[in-house]
C-alpha atoms as a PDB file:
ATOM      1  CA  UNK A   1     171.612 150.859  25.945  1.00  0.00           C
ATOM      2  CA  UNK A   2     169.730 147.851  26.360  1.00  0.00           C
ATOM      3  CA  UNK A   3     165.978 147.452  25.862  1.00  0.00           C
ATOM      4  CA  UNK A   4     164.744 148.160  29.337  1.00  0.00           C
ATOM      5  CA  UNK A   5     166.289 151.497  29.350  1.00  0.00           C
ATOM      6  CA  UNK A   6     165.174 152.433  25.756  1.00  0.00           C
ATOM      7  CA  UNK A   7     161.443 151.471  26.741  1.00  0.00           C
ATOM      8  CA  UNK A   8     161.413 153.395  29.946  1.00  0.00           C
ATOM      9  CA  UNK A   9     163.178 156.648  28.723  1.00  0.00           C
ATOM     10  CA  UNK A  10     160.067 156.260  26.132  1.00  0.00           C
ATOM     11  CA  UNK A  11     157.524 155.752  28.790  1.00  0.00           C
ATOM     12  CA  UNK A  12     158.889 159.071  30.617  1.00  0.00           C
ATOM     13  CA  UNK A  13     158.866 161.065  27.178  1.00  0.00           C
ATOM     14  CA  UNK A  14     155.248 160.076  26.761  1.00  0.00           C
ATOM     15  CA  UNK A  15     154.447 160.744  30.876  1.00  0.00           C
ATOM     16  CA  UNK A  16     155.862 163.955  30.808  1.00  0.00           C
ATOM     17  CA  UNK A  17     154.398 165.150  27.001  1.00  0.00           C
ATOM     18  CA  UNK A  18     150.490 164.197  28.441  1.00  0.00           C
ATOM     19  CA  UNK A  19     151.883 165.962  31.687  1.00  0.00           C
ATOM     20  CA  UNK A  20     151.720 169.182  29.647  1.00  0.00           C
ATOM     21  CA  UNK A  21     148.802 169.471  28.577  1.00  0.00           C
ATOM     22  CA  UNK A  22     147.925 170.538  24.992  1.00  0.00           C
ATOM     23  CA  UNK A  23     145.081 173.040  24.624  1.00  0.00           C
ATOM     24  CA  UNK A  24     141.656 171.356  25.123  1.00  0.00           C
ATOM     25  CA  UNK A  25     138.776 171.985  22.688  1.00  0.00           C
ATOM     26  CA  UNK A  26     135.376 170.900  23.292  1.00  0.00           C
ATOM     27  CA  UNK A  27     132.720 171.497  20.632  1.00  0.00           C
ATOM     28  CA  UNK A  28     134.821 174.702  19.208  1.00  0.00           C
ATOM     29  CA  UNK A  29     135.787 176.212  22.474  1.00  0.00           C
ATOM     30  CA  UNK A  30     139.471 176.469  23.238  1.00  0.00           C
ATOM     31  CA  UNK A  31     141.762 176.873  26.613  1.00  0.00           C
ATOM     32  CA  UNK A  32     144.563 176.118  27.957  1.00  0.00           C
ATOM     33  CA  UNK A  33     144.538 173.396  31.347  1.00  0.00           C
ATOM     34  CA  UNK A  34     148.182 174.721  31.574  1.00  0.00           C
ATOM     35  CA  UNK A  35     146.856 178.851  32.324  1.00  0.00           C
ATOM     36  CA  UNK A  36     147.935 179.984  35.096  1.00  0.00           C
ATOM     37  CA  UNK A  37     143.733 181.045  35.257  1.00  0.00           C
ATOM     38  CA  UNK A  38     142.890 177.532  33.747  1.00  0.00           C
ATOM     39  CA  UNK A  39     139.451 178.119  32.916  1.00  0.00           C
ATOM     40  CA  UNK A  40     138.255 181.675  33.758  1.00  0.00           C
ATOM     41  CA  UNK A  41     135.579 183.130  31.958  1.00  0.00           C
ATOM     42  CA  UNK A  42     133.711 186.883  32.190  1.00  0.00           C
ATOM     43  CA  UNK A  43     130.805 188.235  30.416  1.00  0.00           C
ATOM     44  CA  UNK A  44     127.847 190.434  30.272  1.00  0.00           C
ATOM     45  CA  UNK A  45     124.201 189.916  31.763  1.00  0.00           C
ATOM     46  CA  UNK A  46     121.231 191.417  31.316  1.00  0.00           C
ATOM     47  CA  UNK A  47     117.984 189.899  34.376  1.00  0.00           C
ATOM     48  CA  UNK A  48     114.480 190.493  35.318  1.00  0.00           C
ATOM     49  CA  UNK A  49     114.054 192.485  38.837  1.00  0.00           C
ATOM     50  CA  UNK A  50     113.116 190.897  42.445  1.00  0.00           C
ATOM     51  CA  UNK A  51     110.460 192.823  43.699  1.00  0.00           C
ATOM     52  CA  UNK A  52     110.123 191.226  46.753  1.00  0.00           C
ATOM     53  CA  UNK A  53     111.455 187.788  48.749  1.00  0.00           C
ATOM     54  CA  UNK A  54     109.793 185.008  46.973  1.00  0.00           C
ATOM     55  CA  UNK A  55     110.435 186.352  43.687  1.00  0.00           C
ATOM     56  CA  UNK A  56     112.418 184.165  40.933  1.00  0.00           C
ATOM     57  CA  UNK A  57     115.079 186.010  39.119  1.00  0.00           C
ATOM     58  CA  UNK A  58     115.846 185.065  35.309  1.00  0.00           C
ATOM     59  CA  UNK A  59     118.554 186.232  32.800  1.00  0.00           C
ATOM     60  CA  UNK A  60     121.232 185.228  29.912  1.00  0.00           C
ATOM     61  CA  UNK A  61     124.346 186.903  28.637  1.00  0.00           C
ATOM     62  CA  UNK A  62     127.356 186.312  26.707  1.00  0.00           C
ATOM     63  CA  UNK A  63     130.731 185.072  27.382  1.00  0.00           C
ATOM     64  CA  UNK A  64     133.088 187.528  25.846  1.00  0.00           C
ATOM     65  CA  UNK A  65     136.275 186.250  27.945  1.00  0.00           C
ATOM     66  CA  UNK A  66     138.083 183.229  28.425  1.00  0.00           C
ATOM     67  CA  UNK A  67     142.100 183.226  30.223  1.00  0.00           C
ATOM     68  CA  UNK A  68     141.497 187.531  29.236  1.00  0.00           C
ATOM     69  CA  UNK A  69     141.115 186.138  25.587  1.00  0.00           C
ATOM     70  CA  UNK A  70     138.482 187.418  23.431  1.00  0.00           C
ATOM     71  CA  UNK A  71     136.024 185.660  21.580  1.00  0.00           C
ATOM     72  CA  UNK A  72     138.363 185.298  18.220  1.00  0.00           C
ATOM     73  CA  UNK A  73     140.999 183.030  20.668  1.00  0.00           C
ATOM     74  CA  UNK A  74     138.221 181.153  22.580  1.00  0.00           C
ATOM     75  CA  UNK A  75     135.780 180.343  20.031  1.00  0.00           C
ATOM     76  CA  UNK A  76     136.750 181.392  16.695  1.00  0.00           C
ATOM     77  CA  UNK A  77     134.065 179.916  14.978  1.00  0.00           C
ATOM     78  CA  UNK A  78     131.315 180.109  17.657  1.00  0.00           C
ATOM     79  CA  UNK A  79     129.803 182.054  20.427  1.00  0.00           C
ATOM     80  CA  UNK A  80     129.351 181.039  24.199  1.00  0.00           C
ATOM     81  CA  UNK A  81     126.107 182.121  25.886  1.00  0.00           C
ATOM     82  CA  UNK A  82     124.095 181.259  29.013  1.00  0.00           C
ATOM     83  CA  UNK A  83     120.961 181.707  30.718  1.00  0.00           C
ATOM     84  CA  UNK A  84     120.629 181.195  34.723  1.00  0.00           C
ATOM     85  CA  UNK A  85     118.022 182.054  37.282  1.00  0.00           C
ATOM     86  CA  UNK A  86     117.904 182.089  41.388  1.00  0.00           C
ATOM     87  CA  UNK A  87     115.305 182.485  43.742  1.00  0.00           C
ATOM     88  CA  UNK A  88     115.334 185.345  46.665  1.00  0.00           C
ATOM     89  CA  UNK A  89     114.753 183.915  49.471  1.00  0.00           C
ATOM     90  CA  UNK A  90     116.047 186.499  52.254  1.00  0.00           C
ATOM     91  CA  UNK A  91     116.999 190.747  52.223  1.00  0.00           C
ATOM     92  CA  UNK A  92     118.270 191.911  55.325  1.00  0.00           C
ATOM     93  CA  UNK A  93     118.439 195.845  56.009  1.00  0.00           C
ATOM     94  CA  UNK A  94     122.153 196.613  56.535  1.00  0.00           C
ATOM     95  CA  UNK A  95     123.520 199.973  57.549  1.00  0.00           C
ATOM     96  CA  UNK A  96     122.807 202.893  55.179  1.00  0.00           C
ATOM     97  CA  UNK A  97     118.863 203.539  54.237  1.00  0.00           C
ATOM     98  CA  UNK A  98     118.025 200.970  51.336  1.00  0.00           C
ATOM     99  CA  UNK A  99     121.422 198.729  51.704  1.00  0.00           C
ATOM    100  CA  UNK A 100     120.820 194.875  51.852  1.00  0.00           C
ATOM    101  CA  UNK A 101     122.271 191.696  52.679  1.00  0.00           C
ATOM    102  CA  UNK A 102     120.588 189.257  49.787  1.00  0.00           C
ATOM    103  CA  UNK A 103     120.794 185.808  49.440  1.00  0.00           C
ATOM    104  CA  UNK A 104     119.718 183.346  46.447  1.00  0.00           C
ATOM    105  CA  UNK A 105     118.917 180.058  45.807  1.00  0.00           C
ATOM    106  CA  UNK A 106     117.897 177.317  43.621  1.00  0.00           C
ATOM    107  CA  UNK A 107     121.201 179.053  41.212  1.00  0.00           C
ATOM    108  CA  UNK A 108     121.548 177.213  37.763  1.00  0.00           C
ATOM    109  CA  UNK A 109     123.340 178.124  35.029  1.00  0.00           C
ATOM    110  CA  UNK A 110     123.538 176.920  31.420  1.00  0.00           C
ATOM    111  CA  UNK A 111     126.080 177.652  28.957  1.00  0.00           C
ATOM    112  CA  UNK A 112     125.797 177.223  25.418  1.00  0.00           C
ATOM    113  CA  UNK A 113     128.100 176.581  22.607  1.00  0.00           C
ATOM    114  CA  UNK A 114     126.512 177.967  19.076  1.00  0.00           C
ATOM    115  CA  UNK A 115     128.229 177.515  15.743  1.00  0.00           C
ATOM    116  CA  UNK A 116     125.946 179.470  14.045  1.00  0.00           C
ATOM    117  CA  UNK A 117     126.621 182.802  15.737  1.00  0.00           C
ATOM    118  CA  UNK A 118     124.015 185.554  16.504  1.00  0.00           C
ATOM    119  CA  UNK A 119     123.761 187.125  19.905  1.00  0.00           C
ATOM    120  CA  UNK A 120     123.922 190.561  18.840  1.00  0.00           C
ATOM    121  CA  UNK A 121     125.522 192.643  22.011  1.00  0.00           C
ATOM    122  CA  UNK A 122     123.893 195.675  20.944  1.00  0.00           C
ATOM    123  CA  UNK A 123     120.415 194.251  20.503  1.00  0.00           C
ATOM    124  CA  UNK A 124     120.861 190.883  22.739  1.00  0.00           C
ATOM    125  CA  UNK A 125     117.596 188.620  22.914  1.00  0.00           C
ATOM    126  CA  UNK A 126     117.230 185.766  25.357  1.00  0.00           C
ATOM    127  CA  UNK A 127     116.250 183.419  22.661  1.00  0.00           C
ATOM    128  CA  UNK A 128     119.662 183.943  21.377  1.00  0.00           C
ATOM    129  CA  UNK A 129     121.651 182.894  24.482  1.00  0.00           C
ATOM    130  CA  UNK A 130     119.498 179.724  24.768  1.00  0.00           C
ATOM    131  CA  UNK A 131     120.738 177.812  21.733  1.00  0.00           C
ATOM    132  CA  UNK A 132     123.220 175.778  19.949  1.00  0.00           C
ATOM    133  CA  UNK A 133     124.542 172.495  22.237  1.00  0.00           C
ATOM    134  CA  UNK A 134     124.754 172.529  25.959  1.00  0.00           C
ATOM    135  CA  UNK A 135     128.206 173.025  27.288  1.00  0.00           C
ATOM    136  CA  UNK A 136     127.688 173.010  30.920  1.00  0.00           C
ATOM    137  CA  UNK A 137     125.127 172.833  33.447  1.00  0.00           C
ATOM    138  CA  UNK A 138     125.557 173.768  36.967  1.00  0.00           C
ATOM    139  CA  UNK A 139     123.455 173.976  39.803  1.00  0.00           C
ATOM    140  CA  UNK A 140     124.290 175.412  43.238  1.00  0.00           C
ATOM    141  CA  UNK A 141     122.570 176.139  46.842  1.00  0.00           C
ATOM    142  CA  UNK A 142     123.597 180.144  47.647  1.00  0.00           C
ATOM    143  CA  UNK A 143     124.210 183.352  45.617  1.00  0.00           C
ATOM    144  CA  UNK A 144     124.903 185.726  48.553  1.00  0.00           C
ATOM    145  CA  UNK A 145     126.367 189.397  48.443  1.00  0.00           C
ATOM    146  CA  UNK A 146     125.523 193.262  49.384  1.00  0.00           C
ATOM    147  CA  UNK A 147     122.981 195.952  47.424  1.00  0.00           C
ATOM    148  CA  UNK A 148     121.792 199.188  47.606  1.00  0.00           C
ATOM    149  CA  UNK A 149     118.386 200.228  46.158  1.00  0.00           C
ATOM    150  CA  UNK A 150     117.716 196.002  45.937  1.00  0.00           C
ATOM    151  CA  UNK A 151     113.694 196.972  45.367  1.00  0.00           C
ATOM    152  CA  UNK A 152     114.044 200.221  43.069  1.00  0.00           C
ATOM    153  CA  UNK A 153     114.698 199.215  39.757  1.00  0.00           C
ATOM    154  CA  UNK A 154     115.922 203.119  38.432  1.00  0.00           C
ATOM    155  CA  UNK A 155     118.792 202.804  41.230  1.00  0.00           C
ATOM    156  CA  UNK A 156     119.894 199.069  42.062  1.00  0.00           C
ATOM    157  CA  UNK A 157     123.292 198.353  42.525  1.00  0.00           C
ATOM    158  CA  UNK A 158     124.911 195.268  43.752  1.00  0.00           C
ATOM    159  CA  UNK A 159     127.062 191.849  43.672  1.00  0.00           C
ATOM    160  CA  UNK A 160     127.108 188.678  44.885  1.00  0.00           C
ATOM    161  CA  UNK A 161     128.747 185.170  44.864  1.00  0.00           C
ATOM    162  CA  UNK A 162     128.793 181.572  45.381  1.00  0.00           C
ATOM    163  CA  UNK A 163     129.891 178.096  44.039  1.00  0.00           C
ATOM    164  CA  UNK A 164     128.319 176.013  41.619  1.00  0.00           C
ATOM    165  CA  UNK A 165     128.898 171.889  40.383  1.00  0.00           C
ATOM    166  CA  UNK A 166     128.556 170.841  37.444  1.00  0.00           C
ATOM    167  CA  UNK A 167     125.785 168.476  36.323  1.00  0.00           C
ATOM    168  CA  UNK A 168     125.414 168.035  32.716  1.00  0.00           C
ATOM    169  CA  UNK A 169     126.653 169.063  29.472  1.00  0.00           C
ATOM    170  CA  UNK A 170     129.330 168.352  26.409  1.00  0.00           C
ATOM    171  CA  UNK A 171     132.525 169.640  28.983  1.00  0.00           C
ATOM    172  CA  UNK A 172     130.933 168.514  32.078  1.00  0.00           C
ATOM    173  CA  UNK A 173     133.943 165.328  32.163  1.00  0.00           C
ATOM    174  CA  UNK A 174     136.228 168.404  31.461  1.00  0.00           C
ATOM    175  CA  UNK A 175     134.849 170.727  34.954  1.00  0.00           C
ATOM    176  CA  UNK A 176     133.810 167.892  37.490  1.00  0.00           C
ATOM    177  CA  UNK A 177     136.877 167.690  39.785  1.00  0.00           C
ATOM    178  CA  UNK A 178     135.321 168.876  43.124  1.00  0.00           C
ATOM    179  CA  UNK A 179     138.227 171.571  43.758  1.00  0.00           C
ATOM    180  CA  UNK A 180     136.217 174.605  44.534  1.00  0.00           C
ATOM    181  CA  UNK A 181     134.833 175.290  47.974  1.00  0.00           C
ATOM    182  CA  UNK A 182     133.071 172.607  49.764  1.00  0.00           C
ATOM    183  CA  UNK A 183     134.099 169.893  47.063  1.00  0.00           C
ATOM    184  CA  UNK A 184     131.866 172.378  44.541  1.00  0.00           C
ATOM    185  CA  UNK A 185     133.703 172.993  41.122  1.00  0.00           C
ATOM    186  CA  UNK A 186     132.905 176.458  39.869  1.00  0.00           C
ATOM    187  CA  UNK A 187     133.188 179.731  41.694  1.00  0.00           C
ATOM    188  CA  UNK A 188     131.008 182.582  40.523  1.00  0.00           C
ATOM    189  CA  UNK A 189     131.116 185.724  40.899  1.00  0.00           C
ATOM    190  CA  UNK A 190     127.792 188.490  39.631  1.00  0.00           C
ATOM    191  CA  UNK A 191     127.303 192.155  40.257  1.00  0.00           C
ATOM    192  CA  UNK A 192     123.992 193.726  38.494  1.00  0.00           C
ATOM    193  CA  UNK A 193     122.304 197.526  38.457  1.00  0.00           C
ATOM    194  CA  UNK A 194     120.272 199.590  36.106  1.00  0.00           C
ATOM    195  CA  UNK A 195     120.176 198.513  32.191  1.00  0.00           C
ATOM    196  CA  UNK A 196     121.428 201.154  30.033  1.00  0.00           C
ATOM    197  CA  UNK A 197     119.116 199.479  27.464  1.00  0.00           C
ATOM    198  CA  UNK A 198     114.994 199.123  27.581  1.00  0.00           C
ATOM    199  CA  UNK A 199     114.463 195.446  27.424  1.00  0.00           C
ATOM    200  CA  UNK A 200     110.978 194.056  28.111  1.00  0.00           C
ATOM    201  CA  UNK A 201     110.922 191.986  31.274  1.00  0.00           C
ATOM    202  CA  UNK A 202     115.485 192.582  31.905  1.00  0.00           C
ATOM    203  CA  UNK A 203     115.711 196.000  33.080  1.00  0.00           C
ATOM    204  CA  UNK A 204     119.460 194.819  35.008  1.00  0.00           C
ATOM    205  CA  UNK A 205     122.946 194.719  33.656  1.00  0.00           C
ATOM    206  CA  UNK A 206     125.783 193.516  35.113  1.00  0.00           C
ATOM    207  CA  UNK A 207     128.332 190.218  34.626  1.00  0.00           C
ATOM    208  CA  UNK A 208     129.455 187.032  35.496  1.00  0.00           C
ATOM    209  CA  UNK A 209     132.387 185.762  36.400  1.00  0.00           C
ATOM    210  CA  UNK A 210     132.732 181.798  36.117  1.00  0.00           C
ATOM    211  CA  UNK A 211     136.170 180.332  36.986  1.00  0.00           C
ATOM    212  CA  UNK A 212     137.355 176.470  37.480  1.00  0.00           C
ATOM    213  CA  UNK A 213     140.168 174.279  37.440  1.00  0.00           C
ATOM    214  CA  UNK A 214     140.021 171.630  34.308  1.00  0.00           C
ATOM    215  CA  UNK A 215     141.177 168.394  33.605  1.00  0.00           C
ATOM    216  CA  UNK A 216     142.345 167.021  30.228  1.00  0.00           C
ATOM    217  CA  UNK A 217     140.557 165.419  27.691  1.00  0.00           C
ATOM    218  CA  UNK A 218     139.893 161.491  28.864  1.00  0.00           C
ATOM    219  CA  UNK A 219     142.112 159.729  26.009  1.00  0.00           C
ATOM    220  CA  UNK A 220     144.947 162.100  27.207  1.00  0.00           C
ATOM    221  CA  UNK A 221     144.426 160.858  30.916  1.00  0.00           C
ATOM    222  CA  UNK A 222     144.549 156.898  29.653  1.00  0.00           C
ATOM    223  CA  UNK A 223     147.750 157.501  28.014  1.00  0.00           C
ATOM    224  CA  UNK A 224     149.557 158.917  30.933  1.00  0.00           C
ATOM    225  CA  UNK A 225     147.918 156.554  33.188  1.00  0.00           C
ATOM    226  CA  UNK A 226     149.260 153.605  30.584  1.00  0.00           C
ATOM    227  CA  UNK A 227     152.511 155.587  30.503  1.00  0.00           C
ATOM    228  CA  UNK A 228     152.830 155.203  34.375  1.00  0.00           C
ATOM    229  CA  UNK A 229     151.671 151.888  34.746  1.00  0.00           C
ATOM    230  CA  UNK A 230     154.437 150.911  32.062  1.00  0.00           C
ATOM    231  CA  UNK A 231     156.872 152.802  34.620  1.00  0.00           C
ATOM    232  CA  UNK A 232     156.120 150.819  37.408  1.00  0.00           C
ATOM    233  CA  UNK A 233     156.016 147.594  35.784  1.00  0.00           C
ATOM    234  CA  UNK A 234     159.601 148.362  34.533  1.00  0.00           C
ATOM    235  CA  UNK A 235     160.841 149.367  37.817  1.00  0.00           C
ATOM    236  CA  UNK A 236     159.895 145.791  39.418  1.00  0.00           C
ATOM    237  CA  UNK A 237     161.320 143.805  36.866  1.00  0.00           C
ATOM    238  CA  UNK A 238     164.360 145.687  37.332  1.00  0.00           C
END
């Protein structure tokens, strides 16, 4: 075997070792690029009520999902909250007494990496959801979807969804690939009605559903792309 072949069958060990990706972890959180689901995240909410068109709607939550792992996989020694907030800009009557078609915008989103744990699900606080480091920020145009009761408080129901890009934060390098709808990178999905709990100025429940596609950590991506330019160079001189 002479030295050409012993240097490329080492560049295609090292191509095809960064082509499966190891788990990523960025500032304690943990998840496989390699998931079938990639990056797909659910958790609880808990928002202020729309009275009327105009009105800006606030809330926060807690990511207790990532890839259907629980918190003990995804961020064994942290917690991942958020906070968001959209504006109402149009309600359309739509069939049955009370049923709307809504639509949002202005959406951001901020999630949260703590590792100093203490949103407390069964007393959550907003302050709670707001700290630690910033993992990502995302911004989009549109939260759109269907509700019934959408200005009665005691008997809301609905969902919605949209896309969101990324635009800050510690994983943002991680999230910005432009795959989603419209070159967006995030799809969302939120549904919200009555709180079972009485928490000044968040009377809604519901979730959110965050999933995107994620890229490997940048060192990672400069070995493969060394590992592939060694390739080619081999296969001119050949």
């Amino acid at each position: 075997m002479n030295i050409k072949q012993v240097l490329t069958g080492a560049t295609l060990l090292a191509a095809s070792s960064m082509a499966m990706a190891a788990p990523i972890n960025v500032g304690g959180v943990v998840w496989d690029p390699d998931s079938a689901l990639d990056f797909s995240s659910n958790g609880n909410t808990f928002e202020s009520f729309a009275a009327q068109v105009g009105d800006t709607v606030t809330g926060f939550g807690v990511i207790t999902q990532v890839n259907g792992l629980g918190e003990a996989s995804f961020c064994p020694s942290c917690e991942l909250t958020f906070d968001f907030s959209f504006d109402l800009i149009s309600a359309i009557p739509s069939g049955a007494p009370g049923s709307f078609l809504f639509d949002f915008n202005n959406v951001a989103v901020n999630v949260w990496v703590d590792s100093t744990p203490e949103y407390n699900q069964a007393a959550p606080a907003a302050g709670d959801a707001s700290d630690g480091v910033l993992f990502l920020s995302l911004t989009g145009d549109s939260l759109n979807g269907f509700a019934t009761n959408l200005f009665d408080p005691a008997n809301i129901n609905g969902s919605g969804s949209g896309f969101l890009d990324v635009t800050g934060g510690i994983a943002a390098g991680n999230f910005d690939t432009n795959t989603k709808s419209g070159g967006s990178d995030f799809a969302f999905t939120s549904s919200f009605q009555t709180s079972p709990l009485n928490l000044p100025g968040f009377p809604l429940f519901g979730s959110l559903d965050l999933s995107g596609n994620s890229i490997p950590e940048p060192a990672s991506l400069a070995l493969l792309g060394l590992g592939l330019l060694g390739m080619g160079r081999l296969r001119r001189k050949a």
